[in-house]
PDB file of N, CA and C in Angstrom:
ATOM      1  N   UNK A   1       0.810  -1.198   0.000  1.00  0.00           N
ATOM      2  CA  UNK A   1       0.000   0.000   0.000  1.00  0.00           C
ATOM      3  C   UNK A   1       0.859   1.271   0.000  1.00  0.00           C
ATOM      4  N   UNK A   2       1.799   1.170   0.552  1.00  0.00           N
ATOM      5  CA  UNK A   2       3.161   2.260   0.828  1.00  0.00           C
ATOM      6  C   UNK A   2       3.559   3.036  -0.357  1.00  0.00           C
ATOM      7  N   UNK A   3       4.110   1.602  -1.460  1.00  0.00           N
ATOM      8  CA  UNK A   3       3.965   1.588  -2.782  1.00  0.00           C
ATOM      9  C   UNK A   3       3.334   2.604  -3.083  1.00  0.00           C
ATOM     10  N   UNK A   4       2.150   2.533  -3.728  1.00  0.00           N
ATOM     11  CA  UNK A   4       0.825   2.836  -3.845  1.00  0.00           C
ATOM     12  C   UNK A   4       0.496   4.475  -3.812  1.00  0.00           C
ATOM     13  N   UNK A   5       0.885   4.637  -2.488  1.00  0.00           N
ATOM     14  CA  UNK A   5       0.563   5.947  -1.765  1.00  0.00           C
ATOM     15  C   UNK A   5       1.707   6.929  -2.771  1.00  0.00           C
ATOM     16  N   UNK A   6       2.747   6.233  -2.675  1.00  0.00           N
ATOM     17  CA  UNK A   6       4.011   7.310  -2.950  1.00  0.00           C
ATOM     18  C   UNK A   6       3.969   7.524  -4.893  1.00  0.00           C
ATOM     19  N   UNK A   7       3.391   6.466  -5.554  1.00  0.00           N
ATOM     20  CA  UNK A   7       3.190   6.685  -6.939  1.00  0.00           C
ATOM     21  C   UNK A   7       1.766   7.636  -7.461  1.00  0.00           C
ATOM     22  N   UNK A   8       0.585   7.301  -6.121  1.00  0.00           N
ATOM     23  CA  UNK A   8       0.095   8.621  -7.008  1.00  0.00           C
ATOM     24  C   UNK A   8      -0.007   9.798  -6.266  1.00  0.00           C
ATOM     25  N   UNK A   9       0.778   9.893  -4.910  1.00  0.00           N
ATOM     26  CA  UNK A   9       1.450  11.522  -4.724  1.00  0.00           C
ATOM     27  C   UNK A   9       2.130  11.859  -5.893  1.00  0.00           C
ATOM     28  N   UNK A  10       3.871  11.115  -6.246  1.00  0.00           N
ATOM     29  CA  UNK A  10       4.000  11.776  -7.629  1.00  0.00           C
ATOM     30  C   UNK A  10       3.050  12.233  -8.505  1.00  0.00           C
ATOM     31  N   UNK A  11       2.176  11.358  -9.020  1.00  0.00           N
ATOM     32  CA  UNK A  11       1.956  11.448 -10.051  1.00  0.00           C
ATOM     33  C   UNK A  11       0.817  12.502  -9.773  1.00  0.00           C
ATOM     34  N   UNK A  12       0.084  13.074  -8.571  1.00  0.00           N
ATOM     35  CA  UNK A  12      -0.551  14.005  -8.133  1.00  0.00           C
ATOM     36  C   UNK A  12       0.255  15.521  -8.310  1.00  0.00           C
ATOM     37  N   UNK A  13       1.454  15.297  -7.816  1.00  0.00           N
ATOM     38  CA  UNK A  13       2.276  16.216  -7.979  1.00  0.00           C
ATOM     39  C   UNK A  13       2.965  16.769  -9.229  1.00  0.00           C
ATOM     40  N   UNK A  14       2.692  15.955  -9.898  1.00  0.00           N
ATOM     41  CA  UNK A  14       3.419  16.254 -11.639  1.00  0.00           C
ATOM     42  C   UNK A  14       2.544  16.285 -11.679  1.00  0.00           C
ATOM     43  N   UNK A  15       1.170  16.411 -11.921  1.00  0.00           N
ATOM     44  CA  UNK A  15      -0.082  16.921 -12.531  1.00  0.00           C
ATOM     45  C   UNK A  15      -0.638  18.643 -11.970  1.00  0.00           C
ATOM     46  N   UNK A  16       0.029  18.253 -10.664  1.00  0.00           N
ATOM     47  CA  UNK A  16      -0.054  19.743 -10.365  1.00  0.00           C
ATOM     48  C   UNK A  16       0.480  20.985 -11.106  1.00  0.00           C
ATOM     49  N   UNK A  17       2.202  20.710 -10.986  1.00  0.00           N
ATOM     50  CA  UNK A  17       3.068  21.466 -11.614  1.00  0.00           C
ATOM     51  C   UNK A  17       2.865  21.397 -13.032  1.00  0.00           C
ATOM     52  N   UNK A  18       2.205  20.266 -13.798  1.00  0.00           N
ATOM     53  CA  UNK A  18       2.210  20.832 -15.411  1.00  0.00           C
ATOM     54  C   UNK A  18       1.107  21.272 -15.905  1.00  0.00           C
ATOM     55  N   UNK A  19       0.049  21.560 -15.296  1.00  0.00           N
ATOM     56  CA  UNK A  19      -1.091  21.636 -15.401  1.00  0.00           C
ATOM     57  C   UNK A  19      -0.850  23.171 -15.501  1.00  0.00           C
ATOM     58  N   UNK A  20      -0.517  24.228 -15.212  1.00  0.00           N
ATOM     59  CA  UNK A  20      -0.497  25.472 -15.411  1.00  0.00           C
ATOM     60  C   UNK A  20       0.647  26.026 -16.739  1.00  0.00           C
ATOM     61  N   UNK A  21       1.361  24.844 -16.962  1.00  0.00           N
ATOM     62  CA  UNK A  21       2.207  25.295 -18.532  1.00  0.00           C
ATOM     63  C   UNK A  21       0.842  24.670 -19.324  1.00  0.00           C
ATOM     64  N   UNK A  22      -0.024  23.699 -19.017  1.00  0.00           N
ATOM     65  CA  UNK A  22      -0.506  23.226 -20.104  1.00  0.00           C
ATOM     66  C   UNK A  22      -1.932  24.460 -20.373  1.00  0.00           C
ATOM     67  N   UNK A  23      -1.939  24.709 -19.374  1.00  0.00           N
ATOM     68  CA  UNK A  23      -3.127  25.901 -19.617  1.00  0.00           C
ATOM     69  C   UNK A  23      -2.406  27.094 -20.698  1.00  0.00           C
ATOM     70  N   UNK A  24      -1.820  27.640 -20.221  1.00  0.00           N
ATOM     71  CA  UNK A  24      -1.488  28.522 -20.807  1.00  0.00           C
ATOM     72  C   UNK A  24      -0.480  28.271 -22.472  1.00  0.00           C
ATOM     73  N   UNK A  25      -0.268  27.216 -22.348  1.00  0.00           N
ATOM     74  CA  UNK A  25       0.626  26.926 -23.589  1.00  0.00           C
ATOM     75  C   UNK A  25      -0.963  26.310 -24.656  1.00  0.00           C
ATOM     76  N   UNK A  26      -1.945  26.502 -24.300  1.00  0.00           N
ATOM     77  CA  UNK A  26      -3.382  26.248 -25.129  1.00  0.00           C
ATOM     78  C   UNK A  26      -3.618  27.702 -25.592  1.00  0.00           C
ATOM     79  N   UNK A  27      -4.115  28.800 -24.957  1.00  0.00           N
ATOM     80  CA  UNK A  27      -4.750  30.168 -24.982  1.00  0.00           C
ATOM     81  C   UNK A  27      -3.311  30.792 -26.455  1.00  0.00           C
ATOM     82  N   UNK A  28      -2.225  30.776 -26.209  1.00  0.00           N
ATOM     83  CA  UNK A  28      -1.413  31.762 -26.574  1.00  0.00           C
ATOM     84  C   UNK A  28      -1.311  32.680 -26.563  1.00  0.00           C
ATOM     85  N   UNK A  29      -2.293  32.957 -26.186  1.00  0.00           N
ATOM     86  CA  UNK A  29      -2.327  34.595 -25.170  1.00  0.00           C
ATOM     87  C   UNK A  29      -1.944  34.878 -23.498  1.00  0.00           C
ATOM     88  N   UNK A  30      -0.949  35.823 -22.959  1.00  0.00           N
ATOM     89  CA  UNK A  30      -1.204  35.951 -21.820  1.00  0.00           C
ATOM     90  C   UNK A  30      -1.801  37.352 -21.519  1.00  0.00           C
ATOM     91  N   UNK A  31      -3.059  37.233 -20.808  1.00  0.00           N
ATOM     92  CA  UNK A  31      -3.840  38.488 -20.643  1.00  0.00           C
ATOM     93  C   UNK A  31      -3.668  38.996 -19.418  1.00  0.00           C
ATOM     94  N   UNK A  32      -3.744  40.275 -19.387  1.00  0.00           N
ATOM     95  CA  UNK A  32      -3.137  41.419 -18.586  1.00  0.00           C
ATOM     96  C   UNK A  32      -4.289  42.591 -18.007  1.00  0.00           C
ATOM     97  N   UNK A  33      -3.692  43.295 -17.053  1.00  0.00           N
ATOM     98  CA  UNK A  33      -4.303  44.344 -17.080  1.00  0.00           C
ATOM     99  C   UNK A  33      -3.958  45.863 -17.385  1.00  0.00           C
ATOM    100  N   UNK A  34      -4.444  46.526 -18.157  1.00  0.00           N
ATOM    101  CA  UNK A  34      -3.559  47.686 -18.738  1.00  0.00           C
ATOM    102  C   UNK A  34      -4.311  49.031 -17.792  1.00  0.00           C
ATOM    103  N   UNK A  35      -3.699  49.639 -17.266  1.00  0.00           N
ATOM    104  CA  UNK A  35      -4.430  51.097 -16.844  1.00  0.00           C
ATOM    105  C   UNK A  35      -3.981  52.214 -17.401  1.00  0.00           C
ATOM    106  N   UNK A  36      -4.976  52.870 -17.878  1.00  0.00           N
ATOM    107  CA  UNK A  36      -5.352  53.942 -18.371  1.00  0.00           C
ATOM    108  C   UNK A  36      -4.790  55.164 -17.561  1.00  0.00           C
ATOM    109  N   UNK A  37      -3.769  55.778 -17.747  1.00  0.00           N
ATOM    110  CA  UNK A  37      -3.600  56.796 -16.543  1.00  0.00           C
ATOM    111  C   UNK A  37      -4.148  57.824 -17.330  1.00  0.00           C
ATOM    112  N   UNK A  38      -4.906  58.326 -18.025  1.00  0.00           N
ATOM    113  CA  UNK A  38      -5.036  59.293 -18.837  1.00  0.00           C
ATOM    114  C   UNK A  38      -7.084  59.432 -18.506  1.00  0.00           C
ATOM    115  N   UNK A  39      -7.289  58.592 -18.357  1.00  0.00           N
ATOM    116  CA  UNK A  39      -8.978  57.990 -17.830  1.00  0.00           C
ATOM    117  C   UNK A  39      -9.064  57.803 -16.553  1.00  0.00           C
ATOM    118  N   UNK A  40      -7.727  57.076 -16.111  1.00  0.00           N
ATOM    119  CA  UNK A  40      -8.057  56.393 -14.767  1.00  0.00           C
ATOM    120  C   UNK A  40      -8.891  55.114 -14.485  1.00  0.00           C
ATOM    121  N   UNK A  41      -8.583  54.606 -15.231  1.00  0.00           N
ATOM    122  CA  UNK A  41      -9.290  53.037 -15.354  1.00  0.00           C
ATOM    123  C   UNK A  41      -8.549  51.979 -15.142  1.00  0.00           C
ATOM    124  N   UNK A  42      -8.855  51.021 -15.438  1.00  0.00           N
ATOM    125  CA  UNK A  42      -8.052  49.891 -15.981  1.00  0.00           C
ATOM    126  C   UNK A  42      -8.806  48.967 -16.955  1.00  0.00           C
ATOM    127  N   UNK A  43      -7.927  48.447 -17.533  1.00  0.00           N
ATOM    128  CA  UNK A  43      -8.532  47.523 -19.093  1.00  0.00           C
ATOM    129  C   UNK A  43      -8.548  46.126 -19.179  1.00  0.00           C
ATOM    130  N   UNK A  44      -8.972  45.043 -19.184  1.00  0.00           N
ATOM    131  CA  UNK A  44      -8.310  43.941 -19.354  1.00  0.00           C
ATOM    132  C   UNK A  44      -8.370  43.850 -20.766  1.00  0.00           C
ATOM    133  N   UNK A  45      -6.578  43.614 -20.809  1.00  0.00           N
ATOM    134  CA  UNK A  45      -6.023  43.306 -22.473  1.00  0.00           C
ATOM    135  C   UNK A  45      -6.161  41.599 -22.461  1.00  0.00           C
ATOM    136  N   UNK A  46      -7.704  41.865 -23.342  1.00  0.00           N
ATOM    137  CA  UNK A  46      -7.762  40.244 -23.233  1.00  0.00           C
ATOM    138  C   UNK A  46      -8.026  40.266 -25.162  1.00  0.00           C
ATOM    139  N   UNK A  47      -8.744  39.437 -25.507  1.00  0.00           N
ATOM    140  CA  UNK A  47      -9.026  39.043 -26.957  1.00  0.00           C
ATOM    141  C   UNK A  47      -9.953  40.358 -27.630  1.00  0.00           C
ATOM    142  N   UNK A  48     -10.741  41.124 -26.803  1.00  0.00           N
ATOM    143  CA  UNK A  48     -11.540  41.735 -26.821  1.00  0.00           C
ATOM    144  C   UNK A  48     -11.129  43.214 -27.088  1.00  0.00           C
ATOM    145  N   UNK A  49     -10.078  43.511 -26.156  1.00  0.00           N
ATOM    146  CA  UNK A  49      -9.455  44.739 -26.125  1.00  0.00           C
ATOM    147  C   UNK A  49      -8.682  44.965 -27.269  1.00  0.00           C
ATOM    148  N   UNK A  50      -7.828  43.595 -27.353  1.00  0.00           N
ATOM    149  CA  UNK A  50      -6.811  43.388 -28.419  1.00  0.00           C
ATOM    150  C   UNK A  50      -7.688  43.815 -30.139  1.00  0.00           C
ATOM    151  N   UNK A  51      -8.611  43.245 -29.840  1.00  0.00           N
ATOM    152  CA  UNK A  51      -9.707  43.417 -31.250  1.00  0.00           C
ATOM    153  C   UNK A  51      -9.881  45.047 -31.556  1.00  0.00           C
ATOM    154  N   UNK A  52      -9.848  45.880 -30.164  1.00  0.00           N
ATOM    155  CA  UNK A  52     -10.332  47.499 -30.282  1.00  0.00           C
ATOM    156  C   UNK A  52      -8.857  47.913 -30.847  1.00  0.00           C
ATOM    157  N   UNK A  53      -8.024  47.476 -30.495  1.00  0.00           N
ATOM    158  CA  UNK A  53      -6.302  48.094 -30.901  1.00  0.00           C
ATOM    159  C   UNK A  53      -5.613  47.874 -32.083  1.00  0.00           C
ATOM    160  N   UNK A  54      -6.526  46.986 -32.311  1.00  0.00           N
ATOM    161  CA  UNK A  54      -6.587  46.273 -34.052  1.00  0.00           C
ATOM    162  C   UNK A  54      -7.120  47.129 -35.028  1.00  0.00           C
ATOM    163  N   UNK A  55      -8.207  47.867 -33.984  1.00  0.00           N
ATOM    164  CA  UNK A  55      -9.065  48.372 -35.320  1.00  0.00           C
ATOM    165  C   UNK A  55      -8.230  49.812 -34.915  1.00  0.00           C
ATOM    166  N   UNK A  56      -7.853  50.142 -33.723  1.00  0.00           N
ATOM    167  CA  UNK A  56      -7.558  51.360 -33.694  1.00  0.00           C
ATOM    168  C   UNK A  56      -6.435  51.227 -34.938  1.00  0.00           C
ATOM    169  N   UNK A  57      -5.130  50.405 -34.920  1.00  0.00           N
ATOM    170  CA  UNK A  57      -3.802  50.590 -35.519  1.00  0.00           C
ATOM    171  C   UNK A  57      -4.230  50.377 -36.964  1.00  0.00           C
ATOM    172  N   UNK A  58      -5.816  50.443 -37.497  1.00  0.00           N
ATOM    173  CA  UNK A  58      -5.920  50.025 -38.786  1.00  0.00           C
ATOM    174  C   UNK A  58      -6.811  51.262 -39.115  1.00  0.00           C
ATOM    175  N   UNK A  59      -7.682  52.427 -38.195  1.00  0.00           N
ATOM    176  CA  UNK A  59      -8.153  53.327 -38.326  1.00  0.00           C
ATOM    177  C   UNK A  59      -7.084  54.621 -38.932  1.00  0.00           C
ATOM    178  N   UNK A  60      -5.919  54.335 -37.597  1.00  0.00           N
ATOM    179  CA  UNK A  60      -5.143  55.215 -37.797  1.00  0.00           C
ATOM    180  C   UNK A  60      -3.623  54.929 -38.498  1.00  0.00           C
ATOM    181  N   UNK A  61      -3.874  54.178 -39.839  1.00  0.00           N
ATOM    182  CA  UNK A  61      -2.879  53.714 -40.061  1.00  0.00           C
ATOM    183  C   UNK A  61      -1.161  53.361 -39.612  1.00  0.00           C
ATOM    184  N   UNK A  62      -1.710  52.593 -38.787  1.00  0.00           N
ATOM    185  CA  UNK A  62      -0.795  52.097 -37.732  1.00  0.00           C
ATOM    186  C   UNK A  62      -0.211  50.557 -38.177  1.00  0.00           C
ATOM    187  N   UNK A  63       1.097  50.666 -37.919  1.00  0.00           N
ATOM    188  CA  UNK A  63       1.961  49.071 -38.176  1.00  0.00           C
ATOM    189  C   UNK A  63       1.622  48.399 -36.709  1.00  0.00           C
ATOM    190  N   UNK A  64       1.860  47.006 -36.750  1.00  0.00           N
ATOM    191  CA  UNK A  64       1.015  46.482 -35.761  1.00  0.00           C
ATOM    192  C   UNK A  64       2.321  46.536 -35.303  1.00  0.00           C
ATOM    193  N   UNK A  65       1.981  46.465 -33.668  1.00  0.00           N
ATOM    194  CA  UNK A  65       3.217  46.692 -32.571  1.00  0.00           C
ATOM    195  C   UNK A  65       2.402  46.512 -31.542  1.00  0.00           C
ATOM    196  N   UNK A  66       2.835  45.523 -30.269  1.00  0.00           N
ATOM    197  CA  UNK A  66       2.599  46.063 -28.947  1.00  0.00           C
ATOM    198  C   UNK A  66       2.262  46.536 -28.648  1.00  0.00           C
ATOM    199  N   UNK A  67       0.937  46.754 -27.899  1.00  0.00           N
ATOM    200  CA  UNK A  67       0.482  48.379 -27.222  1.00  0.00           C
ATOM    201  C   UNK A  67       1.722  48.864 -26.104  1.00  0.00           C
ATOM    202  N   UNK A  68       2.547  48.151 -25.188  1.00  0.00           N
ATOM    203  CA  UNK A  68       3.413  47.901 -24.287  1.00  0.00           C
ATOM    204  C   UNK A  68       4.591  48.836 -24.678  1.00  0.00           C
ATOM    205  N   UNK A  69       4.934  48.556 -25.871  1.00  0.00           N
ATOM    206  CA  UNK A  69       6.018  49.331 -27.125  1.00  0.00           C
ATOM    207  C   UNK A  69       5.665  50.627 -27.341  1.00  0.00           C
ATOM    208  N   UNK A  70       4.451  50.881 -27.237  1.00  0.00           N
ATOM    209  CA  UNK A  70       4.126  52.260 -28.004  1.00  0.00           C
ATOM    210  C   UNK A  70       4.793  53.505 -26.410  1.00  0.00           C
ATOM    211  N   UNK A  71       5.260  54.802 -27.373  1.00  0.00           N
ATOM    212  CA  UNK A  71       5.843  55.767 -26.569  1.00  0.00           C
ATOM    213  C   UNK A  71       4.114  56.359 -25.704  1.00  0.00           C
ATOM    214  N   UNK A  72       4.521  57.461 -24.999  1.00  0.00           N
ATOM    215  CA  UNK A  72       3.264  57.663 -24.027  1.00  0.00           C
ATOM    216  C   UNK A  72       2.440  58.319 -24.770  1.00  0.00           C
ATOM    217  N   UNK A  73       3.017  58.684 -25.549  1.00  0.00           N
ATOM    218  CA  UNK A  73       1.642  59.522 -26.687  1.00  0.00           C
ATOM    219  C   UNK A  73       0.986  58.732 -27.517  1.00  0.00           C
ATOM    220  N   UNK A  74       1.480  58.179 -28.031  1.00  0.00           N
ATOM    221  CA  UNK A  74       0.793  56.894 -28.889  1.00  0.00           C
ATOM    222  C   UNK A  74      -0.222  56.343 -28.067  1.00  0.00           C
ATOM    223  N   UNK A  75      -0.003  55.993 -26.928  1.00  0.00           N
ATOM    224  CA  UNK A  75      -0.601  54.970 -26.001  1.00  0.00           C
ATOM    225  C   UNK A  75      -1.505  55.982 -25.088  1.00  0.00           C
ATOM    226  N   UNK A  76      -1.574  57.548 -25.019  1.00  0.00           N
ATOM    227  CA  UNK A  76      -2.491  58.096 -24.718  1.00  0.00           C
ATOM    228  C   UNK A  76      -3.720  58.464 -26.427  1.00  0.00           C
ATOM    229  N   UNK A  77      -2.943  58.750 -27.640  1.00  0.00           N
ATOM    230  CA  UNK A  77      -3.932  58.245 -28.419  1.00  0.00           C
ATOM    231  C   UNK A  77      -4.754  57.241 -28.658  1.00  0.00           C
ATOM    232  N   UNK A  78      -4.520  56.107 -28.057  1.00  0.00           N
ATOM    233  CA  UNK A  78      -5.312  54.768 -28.087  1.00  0.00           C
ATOM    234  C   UNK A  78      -6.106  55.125 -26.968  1.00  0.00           C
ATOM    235  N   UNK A  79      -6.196  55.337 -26.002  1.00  0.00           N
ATOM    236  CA  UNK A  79      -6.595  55.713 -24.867  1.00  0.00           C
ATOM    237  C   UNK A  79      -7.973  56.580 -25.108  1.00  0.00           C
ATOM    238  N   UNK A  80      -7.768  57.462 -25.819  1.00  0.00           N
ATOM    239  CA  UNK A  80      -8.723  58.855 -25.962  1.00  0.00           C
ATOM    240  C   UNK A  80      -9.221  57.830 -27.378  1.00  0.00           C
ATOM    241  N   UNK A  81      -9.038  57.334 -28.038  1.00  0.00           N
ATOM    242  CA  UNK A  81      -9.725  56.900 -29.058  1.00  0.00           C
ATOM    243  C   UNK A  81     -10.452  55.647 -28.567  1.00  0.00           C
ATOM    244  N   UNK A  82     -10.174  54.872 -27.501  1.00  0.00           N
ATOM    245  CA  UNK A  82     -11.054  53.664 -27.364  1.00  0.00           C
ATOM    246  C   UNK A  82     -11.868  54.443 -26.153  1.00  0.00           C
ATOM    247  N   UNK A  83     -12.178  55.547 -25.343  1.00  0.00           N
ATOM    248  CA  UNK A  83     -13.219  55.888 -24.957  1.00  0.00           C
ATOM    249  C   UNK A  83     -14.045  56.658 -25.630  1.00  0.00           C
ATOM    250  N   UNK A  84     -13.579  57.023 -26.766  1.00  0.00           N
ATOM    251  CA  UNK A  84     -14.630  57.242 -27.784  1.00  0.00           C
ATOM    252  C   UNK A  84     -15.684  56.146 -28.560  1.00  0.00           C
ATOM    253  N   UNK A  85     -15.159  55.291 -28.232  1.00  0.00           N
ATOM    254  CA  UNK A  85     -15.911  54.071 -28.954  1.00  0.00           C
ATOM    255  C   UNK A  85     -16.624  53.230 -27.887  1.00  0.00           C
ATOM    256  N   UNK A  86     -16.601  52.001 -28.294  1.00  0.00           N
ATOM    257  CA  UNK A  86     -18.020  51.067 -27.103  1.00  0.00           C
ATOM    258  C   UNK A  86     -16.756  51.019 -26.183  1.00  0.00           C
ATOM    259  N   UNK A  87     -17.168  51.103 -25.074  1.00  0.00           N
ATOM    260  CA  UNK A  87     -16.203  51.182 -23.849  1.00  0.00           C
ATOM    261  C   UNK A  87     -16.648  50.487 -22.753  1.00  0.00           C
ATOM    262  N   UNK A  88     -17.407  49.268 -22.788  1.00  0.00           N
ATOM    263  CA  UNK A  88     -18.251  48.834 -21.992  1.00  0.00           C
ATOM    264  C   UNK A  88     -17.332  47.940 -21.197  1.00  0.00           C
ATOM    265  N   UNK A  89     -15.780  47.602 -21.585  1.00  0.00           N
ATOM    266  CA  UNK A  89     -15.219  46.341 -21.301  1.00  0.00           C
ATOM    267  C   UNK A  89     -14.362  46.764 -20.476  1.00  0.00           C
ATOM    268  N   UNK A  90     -13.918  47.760 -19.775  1.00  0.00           N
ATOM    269  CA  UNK A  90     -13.100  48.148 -19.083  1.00  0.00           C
ATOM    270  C   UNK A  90     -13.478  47.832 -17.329  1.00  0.00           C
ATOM    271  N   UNK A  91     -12.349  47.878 -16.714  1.00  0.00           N
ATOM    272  CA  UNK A  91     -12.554  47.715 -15.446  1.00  0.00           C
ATOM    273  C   UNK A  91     -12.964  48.745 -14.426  1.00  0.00           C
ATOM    274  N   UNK A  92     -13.730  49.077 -13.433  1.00  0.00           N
ATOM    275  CA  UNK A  92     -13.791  50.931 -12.941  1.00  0.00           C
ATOM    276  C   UNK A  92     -13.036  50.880 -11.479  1.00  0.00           C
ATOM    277  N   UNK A  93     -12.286  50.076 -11.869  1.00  0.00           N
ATOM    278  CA  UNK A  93     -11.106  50.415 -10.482  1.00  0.00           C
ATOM    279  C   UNK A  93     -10.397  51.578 -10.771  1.00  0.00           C
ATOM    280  N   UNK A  94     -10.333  52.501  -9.593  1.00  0.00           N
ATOM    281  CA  UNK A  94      -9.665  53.579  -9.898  1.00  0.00           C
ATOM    282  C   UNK A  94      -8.136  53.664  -8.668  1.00  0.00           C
ATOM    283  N   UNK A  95      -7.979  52.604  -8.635  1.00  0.00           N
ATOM    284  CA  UNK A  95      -6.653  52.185  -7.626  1.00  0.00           C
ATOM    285  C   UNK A  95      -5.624  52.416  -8.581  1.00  0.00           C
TER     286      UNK A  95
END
């Protein structure tokens, strides 16, 4: 029984530890939270957001890049342009 016990702790334990590469190595996305210091919000940069920054960098003829990359002006133009639009997805933490 000793046996027993100690093969499916391992094997409890390696299911533990790979179970969070295997999540995330599915999505290919890792989603974030972006705040707005210009609003005072915060955003979750999830599939959704990513879709508004898409259309922004294709409104304003923009090469695709990182929102992360962009200098503070760039990234306060995205800012003032996605509260112009549906803005329903944002977070209203103001921490």
């Amino acid at each position: 029984m000793n046996l027993v016990s100690r093969y499916l702790g391992s094997l409890l334990l390696s299911l533990a530890l790979i179970s969070p590469l295997v999540g995330t190595g599915c999505s290919g996305h890792v989603y974030y939270r972006a705040y707005d210091p210009y609003h005072q919000d915060y955003h979750r940069w999830d599939a959704s957001e990513e879709g508004y920054y898409q259309q922004w960098e294709r409104d304003n003829h923009r090469q695709d890049r990182d929102y992360r990359k962009l200098d503070k002006d760039d990234q306060k133009q995205y800012w003032d342009w996605r509260h112009s639009h549906d803005d329903h997805d944002h977070d209203h933490d103001h921490h």
